[in-house]
PDB file of N, CA and C in Angstrom:
ATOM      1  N   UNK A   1       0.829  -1.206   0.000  1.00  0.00           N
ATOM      2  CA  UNK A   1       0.000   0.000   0.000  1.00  0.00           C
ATOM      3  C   UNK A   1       0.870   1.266   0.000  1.00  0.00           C
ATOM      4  N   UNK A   2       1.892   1.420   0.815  1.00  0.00           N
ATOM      5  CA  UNK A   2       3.005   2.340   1.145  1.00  0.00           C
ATOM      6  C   UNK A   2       3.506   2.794  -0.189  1.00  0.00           C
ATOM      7  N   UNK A   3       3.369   1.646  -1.288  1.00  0.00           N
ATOM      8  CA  UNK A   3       4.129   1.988  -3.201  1.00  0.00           C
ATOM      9  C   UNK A   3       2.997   2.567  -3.612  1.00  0.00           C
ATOM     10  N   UNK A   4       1.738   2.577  -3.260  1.00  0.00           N
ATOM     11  CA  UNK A   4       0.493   3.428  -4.155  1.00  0.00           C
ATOM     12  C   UNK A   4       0.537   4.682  -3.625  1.00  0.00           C
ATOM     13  N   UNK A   5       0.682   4.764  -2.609  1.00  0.00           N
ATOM     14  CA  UNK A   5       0.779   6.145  -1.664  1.00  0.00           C
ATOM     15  C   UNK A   5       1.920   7.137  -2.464  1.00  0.00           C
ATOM     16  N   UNK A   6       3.337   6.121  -2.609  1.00  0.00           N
ATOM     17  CA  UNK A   6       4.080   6.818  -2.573  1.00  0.00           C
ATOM     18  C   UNK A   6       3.805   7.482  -4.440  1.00  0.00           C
ATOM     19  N   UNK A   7       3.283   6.734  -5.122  1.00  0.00           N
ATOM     20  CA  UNK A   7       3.232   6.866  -6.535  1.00  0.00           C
ATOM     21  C   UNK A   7       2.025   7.812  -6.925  1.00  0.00           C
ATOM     22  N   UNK A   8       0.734   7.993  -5.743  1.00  0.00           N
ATOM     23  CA  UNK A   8       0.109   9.232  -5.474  1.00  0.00           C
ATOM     24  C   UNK A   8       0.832  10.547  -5.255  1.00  0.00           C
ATOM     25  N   UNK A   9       1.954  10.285  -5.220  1.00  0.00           N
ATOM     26  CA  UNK A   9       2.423  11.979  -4.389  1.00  0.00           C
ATOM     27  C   UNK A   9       2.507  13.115  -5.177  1.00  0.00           C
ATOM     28  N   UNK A  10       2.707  13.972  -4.971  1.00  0.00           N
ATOM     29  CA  UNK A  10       2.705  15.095  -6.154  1.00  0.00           C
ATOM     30  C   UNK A  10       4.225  15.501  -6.659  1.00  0.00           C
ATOM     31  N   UNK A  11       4.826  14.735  -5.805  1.00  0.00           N
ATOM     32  CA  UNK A  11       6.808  15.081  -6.343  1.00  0.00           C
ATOM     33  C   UNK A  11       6.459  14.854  -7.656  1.00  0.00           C
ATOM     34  N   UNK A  12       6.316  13.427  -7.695  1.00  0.00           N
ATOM     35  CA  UNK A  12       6.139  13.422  -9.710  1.00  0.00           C
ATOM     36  C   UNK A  12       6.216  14.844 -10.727  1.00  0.00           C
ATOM     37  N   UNK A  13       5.170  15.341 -10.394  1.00  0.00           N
ATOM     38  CA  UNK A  13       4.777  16.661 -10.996  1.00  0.00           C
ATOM     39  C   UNK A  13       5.367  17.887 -10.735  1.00  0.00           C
ATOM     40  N   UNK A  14       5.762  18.039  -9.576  1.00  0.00           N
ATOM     41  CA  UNK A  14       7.259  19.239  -8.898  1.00  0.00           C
ATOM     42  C   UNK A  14       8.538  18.417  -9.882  1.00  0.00           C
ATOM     43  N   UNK A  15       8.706  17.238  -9.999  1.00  0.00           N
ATOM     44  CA  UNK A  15       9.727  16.935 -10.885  1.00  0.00           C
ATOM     45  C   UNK A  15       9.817  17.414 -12.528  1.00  0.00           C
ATOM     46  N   UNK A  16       9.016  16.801 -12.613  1.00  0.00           N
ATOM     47  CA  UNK A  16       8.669  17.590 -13.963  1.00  0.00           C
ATOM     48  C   UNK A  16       8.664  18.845 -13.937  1.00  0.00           C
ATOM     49  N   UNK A  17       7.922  19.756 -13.674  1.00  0.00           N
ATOM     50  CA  UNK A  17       8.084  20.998 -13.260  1.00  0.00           C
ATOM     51  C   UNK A  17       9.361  22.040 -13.326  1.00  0.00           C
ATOM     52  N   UNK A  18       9.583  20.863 -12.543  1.00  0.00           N
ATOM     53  CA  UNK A  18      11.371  21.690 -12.008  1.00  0.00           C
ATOM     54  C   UNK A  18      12.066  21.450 -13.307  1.00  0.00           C
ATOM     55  N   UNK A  19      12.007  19.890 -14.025  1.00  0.00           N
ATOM     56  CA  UNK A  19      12.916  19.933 -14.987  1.00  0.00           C
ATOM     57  C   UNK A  19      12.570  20.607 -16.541  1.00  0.00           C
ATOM     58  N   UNK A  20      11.631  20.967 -16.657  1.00  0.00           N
ATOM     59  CA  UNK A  20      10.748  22.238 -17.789  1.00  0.00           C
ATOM     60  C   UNK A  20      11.173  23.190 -17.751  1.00  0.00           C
ATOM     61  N   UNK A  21      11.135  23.522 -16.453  1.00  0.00           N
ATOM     62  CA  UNK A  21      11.485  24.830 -16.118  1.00  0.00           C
ATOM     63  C   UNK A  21      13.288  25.307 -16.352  1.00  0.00           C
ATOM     64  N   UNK A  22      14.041  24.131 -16.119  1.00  0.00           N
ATOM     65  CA  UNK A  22      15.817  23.840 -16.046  1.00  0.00           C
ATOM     66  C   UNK A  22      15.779  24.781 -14.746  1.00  0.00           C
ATOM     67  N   UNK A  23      14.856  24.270 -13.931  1.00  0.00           N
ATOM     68  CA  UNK A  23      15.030  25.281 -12.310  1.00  0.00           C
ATOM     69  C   UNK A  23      15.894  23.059 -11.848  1.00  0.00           C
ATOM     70  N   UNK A  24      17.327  23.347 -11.722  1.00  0.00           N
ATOM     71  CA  UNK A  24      18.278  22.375 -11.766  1.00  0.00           C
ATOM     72  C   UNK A  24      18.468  21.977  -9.974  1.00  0.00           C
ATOM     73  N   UNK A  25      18.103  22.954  -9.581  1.00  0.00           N
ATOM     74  CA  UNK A  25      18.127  22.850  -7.752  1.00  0.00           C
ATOM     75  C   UNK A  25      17.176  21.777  -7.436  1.00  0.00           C
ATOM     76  N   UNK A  26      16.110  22.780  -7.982  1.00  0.00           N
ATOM     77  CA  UNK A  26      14.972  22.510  -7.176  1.00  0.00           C
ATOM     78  C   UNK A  26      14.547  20.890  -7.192  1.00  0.00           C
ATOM     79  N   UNK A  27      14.718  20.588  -9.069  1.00  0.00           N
ATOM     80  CA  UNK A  27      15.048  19.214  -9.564  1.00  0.00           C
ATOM     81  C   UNK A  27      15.845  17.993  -8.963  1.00  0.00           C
ATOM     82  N   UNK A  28      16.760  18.371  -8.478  1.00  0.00           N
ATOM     83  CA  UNK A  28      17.739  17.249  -7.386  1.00  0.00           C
ATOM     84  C   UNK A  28      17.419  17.652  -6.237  1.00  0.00           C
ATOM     85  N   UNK A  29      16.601  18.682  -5.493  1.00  0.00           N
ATOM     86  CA  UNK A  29      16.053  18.179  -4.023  1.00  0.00           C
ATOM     87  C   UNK A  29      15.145  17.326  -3.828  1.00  0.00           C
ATOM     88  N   UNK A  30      13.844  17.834  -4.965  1.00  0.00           N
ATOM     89  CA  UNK A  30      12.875  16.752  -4.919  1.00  0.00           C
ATOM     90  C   UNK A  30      12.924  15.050  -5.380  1.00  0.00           C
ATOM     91  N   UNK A  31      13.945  15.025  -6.124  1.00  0.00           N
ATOM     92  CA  UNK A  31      14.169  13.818  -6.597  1.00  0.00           C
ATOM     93  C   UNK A  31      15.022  13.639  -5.235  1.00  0.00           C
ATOM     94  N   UNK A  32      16.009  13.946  -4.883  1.00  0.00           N
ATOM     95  CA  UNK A  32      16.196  13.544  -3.227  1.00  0.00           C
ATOM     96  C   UNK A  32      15.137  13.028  -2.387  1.00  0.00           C
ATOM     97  N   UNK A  33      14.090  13.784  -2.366  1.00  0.00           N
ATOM     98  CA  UNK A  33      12.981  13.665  -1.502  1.00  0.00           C
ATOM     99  C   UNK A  33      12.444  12.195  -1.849  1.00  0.00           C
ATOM    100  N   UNK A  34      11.963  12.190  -2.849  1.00  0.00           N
ATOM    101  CA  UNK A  34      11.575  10.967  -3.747  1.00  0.00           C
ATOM    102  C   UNK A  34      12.136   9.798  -3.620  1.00  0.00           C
ATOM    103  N   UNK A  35      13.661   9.812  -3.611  1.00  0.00           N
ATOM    104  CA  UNK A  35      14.248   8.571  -3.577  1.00  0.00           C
ATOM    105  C   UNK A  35      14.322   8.418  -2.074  1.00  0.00           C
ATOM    106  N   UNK A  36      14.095   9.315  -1.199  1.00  0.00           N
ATOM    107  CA  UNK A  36      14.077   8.782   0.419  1.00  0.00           C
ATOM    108  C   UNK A  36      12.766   8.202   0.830  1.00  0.00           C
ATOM    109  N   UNK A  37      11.801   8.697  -0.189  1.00  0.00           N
ATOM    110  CA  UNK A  37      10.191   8.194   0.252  1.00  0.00           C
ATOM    111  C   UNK A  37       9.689   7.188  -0.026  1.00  0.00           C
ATOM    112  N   UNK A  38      10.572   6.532  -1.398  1.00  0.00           N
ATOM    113  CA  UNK A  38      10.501   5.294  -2.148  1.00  0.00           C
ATOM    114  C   UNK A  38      11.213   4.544  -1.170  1.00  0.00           C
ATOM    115  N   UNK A  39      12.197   4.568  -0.985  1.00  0.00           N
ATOM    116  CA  UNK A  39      13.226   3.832   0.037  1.00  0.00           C
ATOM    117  C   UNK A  39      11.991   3.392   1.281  1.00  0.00           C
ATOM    118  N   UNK A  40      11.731   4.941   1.975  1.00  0.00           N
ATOM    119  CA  UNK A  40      10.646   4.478   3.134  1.00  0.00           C
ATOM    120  C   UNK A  40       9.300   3.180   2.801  1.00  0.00           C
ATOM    121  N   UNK A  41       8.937   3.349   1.948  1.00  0.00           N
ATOM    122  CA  UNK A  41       8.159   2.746   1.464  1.00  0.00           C
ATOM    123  C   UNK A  41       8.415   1.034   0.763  1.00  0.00           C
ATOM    124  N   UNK A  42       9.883   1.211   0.574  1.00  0.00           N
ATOM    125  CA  UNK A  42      10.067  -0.403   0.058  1.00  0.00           C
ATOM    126  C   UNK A  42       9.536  -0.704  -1.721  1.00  0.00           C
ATOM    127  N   UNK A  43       9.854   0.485  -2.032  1.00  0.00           N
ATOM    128  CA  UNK A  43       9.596   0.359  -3.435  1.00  0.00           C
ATOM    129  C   UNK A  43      11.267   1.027  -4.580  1.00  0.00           C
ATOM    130  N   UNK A  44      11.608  -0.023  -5.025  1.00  0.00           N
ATOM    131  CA  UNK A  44      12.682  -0.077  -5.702  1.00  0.00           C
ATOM    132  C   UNK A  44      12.739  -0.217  -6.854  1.00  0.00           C
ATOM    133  N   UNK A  45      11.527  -0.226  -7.378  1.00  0.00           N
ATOM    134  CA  UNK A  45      10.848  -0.245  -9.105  1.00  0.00           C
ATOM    135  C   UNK A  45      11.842   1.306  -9.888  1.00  0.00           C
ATOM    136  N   UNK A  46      11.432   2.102  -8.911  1.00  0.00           N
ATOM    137  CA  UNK A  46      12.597   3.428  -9.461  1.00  0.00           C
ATOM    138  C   UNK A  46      13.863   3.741  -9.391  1.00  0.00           C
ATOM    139  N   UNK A  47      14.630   2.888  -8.303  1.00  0.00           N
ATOM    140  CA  UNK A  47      15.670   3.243  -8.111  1.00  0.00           C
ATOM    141  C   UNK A  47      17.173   3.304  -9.412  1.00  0.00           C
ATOM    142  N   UNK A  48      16.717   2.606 -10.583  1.00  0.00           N
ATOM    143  CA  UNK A  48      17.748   2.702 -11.394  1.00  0.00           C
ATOM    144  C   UNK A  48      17.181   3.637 -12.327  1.00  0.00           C
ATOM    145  N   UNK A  49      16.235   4.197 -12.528  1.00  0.00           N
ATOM    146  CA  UNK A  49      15.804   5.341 -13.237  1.00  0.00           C
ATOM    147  C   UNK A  49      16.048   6.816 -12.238  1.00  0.00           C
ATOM    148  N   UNK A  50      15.927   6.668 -10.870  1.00  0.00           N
ATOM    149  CA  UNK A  50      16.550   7.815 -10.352  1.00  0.00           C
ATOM    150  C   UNK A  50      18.051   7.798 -10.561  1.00  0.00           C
ATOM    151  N   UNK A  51      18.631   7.237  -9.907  1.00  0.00           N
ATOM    152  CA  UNK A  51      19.913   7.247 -10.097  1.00  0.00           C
ATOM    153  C   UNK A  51      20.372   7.675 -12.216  1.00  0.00           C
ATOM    154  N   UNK A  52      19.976   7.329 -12.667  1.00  0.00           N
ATOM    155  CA  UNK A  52      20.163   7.968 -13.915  1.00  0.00           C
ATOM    156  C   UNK A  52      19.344   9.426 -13.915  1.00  0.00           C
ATOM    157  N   UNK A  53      18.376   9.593 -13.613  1.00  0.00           N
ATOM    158  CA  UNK A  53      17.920  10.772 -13.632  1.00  0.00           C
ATOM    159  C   UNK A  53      18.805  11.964 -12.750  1.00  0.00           C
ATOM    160  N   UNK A  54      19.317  11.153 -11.823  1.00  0.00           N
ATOM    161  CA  UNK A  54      20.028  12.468 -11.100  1.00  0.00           C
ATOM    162  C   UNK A  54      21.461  12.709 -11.647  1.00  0.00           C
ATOM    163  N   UNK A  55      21.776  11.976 -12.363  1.00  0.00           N
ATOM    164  CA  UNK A  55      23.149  12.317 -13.252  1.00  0.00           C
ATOM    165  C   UNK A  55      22.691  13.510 -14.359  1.00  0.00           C
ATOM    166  N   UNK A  56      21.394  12.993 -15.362  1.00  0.00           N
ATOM    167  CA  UNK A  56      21.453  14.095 -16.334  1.00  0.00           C
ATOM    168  C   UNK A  56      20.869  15.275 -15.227  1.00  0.00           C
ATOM    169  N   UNK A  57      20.264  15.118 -13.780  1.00  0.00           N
ATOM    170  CA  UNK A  57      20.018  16.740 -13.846  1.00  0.00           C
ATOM    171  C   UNK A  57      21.313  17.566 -13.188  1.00  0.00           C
ATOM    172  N   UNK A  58      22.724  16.431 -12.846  1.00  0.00           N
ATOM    173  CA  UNK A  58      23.708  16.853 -12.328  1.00  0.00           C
ATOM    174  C   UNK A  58      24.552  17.644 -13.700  1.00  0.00           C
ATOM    175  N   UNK A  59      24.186  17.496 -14.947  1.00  0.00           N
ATOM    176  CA  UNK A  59      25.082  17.798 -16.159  1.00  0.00           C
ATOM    177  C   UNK A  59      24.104  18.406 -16.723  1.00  0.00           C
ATOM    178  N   UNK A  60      23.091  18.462 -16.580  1.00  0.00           N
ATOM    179  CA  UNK A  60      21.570  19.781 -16.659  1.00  0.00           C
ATOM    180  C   UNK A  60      21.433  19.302 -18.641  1.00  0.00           C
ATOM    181  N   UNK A  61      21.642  17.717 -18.771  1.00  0.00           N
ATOM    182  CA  UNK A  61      20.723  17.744 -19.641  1.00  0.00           C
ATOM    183  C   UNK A  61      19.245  17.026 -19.992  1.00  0.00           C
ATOM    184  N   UNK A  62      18.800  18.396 -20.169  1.00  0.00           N
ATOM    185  CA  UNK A  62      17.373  18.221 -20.717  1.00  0.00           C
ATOM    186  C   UNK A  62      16.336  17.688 -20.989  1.00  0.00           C
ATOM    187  N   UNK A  63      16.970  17.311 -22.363  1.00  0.00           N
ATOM    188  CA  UNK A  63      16.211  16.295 -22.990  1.00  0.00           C
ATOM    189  C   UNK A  63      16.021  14.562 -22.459  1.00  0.00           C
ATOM    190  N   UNK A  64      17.590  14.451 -21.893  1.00  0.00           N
ATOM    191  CA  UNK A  64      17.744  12.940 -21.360  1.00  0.00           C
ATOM    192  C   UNK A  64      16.921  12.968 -20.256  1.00  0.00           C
ATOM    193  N   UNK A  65      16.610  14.175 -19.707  1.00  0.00           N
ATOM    194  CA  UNK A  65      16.409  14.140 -18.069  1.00  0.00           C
ATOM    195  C   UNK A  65      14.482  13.489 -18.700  1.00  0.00           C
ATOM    196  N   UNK A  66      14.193  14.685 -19.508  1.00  0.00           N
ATOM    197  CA  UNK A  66      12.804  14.459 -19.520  1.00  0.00           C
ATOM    198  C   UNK A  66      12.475  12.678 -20.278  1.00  0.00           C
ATOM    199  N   UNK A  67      13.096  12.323 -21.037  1.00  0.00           N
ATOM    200  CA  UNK A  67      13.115  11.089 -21.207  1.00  0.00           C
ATOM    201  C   UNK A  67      12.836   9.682 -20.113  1.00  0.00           C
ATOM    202  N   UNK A  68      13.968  10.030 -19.239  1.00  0.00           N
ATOM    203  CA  UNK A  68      13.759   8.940 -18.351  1.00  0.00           C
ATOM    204  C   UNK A  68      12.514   9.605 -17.209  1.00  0.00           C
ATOM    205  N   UNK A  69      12.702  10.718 -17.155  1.00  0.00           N
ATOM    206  CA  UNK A  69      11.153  11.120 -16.459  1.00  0.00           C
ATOM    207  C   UNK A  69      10.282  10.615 -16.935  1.00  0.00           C
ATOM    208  N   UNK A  70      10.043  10.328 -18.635  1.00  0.00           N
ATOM    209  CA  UNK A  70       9.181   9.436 -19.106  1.00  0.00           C
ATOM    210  C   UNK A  70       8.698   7.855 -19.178  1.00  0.00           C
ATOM    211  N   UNK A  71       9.769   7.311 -18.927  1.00  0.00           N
ATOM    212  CA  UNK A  71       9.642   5.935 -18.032  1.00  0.00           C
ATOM    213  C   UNK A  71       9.580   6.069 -16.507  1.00  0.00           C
ATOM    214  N   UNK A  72       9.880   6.761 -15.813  1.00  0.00           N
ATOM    215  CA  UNK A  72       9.560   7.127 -14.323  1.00  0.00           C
ATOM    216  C   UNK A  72       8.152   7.186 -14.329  1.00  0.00           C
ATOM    217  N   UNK A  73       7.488   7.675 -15.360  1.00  0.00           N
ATOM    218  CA  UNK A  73       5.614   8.278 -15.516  1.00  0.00           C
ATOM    219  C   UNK A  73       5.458   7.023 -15.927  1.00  0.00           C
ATOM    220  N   UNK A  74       5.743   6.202 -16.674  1.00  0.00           N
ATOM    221  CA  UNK A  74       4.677   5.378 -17.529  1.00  0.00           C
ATOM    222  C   UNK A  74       4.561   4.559 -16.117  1.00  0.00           C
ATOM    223  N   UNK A  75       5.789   3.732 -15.686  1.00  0.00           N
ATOM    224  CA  UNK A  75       5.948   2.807 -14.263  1.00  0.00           C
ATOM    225  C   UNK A  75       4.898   3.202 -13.517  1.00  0.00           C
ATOM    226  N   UNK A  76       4.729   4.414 -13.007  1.00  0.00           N
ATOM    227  CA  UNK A  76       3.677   4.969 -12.228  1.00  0.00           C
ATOM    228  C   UNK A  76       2.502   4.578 -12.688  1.00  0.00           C
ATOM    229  N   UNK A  77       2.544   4.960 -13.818  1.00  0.00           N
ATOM    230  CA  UNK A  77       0.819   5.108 -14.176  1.00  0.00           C
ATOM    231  C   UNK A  77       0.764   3.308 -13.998  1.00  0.00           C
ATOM    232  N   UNK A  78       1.533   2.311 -14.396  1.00  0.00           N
ATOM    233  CA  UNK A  78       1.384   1.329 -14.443  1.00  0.00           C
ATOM    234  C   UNK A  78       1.100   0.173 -13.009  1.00  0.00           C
ATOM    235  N   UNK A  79       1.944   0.973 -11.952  1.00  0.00           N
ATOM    236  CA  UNK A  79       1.507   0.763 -10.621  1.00  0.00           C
ATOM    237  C   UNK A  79       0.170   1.199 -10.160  1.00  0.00           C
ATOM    238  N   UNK A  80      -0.573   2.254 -10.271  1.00  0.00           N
ATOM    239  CA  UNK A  80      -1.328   2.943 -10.156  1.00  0.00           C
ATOM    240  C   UNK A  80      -2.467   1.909 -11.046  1.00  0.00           C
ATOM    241  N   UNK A  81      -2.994   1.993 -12.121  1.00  0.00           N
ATOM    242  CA  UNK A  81      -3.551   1.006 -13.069  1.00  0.00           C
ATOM    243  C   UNK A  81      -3.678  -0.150 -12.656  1.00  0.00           C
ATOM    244  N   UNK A  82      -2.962  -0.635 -11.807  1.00  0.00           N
ATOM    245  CA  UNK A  82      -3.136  -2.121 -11.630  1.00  0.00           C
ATOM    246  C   UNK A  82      -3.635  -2.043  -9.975  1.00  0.00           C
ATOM    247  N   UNK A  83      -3.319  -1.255  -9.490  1.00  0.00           N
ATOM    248  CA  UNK A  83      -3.914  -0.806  -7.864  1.00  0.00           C
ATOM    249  C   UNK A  83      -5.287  -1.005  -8.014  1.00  0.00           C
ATOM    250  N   UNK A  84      -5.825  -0.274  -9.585  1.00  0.00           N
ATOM    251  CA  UNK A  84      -7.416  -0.368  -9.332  1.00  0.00           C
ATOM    252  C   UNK A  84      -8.031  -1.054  -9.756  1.00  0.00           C
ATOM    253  N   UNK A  85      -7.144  -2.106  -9.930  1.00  0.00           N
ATOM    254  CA  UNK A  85      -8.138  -3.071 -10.659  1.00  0.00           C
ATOM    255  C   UNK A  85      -8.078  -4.658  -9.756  1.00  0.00           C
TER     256      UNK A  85
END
């Protein structure tokens, strides 16, 4: 239950956000946040897509960043999707 919760949260969307914006801070706190809440939670489905994600927002690129943000989203939606059924 703790992985639906955590895949409810709104970081998702502050992530994105942040990385649209190339606001590059704000982007590696919340993904900080994220990977400590996933951790709390016992969900490790993300952990090799963060860890790549926090490299391109450490070298502030872009395009790669929003990419794997895009498998970070689909996973979600795919956890989420199967929660309700």
């Amino acid at each position: 239950m703790e992985t639906i919760d955590f895949c409810k949260s709104l970081d998702f969307m502050k992530l994105g956000q942040a990385i649209n914006r190339e606001n590059w801070q704000i982007a590696v706190g919340t993904l900080q946040r994220m990977q400590k809440k996933a951790g709390e939670a016992g969900c490790d489905t993300f952990d090799r897509n963060f860890i790549q994600l926090k490299q391109c927002l450490m070298h502030k690129e872009q395009l790669a960043a929003k990419n794997i943000l895009a498998l970070i989203i689909a996973k979600r939606a795919q956890i989420l999707n199967s929660a309700e059924k």
